[in-house]
Protein backbone atom coordinates (compact mmCIF):
# COMPACT_ATOMS: atom_id res chain seq x y z
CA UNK A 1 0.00 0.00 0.00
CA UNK A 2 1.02 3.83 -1.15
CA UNK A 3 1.14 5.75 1.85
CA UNK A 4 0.30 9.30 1.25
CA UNK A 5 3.00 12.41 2.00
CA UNK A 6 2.41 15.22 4.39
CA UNK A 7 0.16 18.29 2.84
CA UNK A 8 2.08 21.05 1.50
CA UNK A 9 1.08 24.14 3.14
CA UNK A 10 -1.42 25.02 5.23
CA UNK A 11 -5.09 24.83 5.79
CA UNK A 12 -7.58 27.55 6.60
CA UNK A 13 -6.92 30.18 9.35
CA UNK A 14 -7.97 29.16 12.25
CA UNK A 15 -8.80 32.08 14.66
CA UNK A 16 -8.31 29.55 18.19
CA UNK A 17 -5.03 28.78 17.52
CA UNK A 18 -3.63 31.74 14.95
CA UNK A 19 -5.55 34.42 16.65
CA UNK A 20 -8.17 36.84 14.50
CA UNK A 21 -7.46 37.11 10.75
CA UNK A 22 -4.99 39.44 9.67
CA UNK A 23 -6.37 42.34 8.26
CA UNK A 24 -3.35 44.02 6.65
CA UNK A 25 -4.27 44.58 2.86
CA UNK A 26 -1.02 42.17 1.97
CA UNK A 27 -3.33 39.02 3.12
CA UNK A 28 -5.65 37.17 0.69
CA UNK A 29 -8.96 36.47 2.00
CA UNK A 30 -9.63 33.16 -0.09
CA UNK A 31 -6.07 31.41 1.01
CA UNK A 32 -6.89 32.81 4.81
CA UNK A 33 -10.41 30.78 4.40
CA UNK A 34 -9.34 27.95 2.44
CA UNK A 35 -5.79 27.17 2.93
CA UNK A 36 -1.95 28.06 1.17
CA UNK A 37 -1.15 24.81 -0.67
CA UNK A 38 1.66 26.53 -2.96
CA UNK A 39 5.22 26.11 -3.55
CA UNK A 40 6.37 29.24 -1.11
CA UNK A 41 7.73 29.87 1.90
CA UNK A 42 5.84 30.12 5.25
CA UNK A 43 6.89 33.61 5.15
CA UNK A 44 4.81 34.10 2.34
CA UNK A 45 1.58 31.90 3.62
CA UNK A 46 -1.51 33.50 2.95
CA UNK A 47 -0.38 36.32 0.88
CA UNK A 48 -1.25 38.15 -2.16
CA UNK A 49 0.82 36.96 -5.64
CA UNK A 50 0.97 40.40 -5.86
CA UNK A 51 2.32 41.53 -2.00
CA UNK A 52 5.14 38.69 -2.40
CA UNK A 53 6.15 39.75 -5.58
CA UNK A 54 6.58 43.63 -3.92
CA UNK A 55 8.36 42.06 -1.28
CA UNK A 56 10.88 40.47 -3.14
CA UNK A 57 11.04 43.33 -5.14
CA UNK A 58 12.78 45.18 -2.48
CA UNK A 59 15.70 42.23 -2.34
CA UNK A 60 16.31 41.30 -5.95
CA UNK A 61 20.19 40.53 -6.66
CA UNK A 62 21.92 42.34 -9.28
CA UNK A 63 21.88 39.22 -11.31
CA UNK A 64 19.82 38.73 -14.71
CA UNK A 65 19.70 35.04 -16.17
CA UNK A 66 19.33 35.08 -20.01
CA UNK A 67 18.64 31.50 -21.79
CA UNK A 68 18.30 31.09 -25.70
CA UNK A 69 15.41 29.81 -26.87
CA UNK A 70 15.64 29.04 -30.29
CA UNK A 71 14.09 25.26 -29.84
CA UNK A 72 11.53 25.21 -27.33
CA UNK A 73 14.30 24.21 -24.52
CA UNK A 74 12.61 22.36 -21.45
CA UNK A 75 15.54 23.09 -19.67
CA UNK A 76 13.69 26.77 -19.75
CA UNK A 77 11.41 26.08 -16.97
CA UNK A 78 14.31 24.82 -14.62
CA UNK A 79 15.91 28.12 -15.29
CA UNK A 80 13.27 30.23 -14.16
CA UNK A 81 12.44 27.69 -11.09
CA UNK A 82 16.28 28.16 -9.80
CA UNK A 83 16.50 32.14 -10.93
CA UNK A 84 13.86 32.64 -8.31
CA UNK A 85 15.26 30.44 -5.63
CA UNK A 86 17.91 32.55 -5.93
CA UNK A 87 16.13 36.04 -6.05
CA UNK A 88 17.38 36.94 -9.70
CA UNK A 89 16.37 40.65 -10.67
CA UNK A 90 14.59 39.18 -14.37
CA UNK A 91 14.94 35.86 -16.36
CA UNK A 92 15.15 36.92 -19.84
CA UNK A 93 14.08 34.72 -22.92
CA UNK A 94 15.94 35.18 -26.02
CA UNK A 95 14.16 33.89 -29.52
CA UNK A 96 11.04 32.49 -29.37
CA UNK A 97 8.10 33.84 -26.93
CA UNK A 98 6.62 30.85 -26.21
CA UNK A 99 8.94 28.30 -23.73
CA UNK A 100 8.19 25.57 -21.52
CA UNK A 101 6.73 26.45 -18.17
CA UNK A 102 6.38 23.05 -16.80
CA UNK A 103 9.81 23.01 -15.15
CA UNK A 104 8.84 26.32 -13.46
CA UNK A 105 6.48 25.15 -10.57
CA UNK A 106 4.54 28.30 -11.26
CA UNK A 107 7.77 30.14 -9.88
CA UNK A 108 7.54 32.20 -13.35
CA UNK A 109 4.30 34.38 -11.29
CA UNK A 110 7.48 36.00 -8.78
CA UNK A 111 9.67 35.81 -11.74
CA UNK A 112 10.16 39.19 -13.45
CA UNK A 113 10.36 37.99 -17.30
CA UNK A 114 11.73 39.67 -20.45
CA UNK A 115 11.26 38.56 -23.93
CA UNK A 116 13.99 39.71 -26.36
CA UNK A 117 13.39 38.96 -30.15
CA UNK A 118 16.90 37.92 -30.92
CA UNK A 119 20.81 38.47 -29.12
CA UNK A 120 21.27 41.82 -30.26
CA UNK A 121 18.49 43.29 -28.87
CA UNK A 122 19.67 41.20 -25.45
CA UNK A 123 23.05 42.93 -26.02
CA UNK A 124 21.90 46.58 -26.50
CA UNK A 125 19.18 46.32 -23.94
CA UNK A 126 22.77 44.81 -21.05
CA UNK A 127 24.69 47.43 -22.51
CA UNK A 128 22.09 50.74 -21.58
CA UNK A 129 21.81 48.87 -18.21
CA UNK A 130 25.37 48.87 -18.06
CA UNK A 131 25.21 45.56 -17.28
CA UNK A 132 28.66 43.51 -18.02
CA UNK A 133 27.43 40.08 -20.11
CA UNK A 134 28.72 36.50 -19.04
CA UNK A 135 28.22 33.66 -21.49
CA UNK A 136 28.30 30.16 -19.88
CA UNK A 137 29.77 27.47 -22.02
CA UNK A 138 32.81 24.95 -22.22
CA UNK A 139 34.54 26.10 -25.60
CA UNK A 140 37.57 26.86 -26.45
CA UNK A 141 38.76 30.74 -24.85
CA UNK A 142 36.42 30.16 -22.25
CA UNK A 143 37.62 30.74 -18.19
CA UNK A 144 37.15 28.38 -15.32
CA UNK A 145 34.02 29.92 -13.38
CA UNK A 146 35.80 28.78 -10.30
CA UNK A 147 38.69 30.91 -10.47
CA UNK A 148 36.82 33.75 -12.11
CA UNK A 149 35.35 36.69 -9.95
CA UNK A 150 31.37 37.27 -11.75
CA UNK A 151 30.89 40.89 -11.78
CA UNK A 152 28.46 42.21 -9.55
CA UNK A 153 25.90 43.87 -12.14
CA UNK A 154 25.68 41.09 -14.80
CA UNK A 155 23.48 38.94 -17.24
CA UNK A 156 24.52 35.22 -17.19
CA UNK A 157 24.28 34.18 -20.92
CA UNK A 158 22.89 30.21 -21.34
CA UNK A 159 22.03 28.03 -24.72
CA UNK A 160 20.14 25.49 -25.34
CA UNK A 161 20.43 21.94 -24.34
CA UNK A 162 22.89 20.66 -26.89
CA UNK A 163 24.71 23.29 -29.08
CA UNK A 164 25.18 25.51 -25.77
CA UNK A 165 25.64 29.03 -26.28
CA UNK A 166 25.03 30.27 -29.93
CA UNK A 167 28.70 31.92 -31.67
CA UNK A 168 26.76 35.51 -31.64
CA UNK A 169 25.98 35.69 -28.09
CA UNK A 170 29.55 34.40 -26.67
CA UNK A 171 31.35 36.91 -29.26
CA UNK A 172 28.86 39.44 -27.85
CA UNK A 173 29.79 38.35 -24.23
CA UNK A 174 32.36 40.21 -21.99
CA UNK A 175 34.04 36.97 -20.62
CA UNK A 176 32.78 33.07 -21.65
CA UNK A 177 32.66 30.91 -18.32
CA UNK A 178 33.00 26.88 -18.16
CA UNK A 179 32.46 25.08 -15.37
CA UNK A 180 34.86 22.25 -14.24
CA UNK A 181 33.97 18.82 -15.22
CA UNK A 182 35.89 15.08 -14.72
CA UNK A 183 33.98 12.97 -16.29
CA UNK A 184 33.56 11.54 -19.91
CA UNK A 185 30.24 13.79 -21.02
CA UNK A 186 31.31 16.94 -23.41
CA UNK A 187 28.56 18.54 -21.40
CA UNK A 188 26.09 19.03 -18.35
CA UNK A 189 22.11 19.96 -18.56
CA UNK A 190 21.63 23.30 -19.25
CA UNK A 191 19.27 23.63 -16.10
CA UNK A 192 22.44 22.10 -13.78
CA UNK A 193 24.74 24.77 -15.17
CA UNK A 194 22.01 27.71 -14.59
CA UNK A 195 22.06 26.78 -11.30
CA UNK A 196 25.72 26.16 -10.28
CA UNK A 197 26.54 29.56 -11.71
CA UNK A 198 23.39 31.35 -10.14
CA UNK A 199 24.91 29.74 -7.19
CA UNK A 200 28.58 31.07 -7.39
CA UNK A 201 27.27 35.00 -7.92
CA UNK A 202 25.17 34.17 -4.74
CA UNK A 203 28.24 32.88 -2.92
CA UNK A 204 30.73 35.93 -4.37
CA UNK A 205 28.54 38.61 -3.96
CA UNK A 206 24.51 37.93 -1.72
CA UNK A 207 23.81 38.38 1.59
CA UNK A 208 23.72 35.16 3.27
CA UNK A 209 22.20 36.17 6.12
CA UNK A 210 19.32 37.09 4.30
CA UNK A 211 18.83 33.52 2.91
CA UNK A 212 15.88 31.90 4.19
């Protein structure tokens, strides 16, 4: 027999034990009377999309996340899933409008998102933000992320599950980044590398004692 996993989240607000309902504006009256089963954090229980996304507006990293998305990636949705874990300031798509949410979790509804029709308009929208641009790939000229300092105010530049980064964006890029491997694979999921490198800017330059 199956047995059945804890409930995510909580149920209904119960005034005996939680005390009377919240009133602040912040607070969403159908998750107070029916329960918060979604993927957040209890700091976030029973509030507004809205209210979190204005409160983690006030935190965002300096950070952007760009992925290519010339082929309908799936690795897209992973992307935006990790670029929210770790409080990116946008996720940008580059090529097609359309990607693959499943991997997301719904994260993409606190994810700020950008659509850019190809990599120059990526480029010349980084460049009036005087943001410096880091492609992510393992080709030849490229530097070992772990002995490279990420700049502060960035976009981290990733390609699609197979042919990686495409030759305009890394000869667009300020620096190409590769991350270590051992083993005998050219390569590692474009989702994986997302996240290691989301997670070195975190370690070089967030907070960590604002880390839930």
């Amino acid at each position: 027999m199956t047995g059945v996993g804890p409930a995510i989240g909580v149920g209904p607000w119960l005034e005996e034990s939680e005390g009377p309902l919240p009133g602040e504006p912040r607070y969403d009256r159908t998750l107070l009377a029916e329960g918060d089963r979604r993927n957040v954090v209890d700091q976030y229980r029973y509030w507004t999309r809205e209210a979190i996304v204005a409160d983690l507006d006030t935190r965002r990293h300096d950070f952007h996340v760009a992925i290519e998305n010339w082929g309908h990636d799936a690795n897209i949705g992973t992307v935006v899933r990790t670029a929210n874990a770790f409080l990116a300031a946008e996720v940008h798509i580059v090529g097609r409008r359309r990607w693959n949410r499943r991997g997301a979790m719904v994260t993409d509804r606190y994810q700020h998102i950008r659509h850019h029709a190809t990599v120059d308009d990526l480029m010349a929208w980084a460049r009036s933000e005087d943001l410096a641009v880091v492609a992510v790939d393992n080709t030849p000229g490229s530097v070992p992320l772990e002995r490279t300092r990420l700049p502060q105010r960035c976009v981290l530049v990733f390609g699609q599950e197979g042919p990686g980064v495409s030759e305009e964006a890394q000869d667009s890029a300020d620096v190409t980044v590769s991350i270590a491997q051992f083993g005998s694979t050219r390569s590692i999921n474009a989702g994986v590398a997302a996240g290691i490198v989301m997670h070195t800017w975190v370690a070089q330059h967030a907070d960590l004692d604002q880390a839930w």
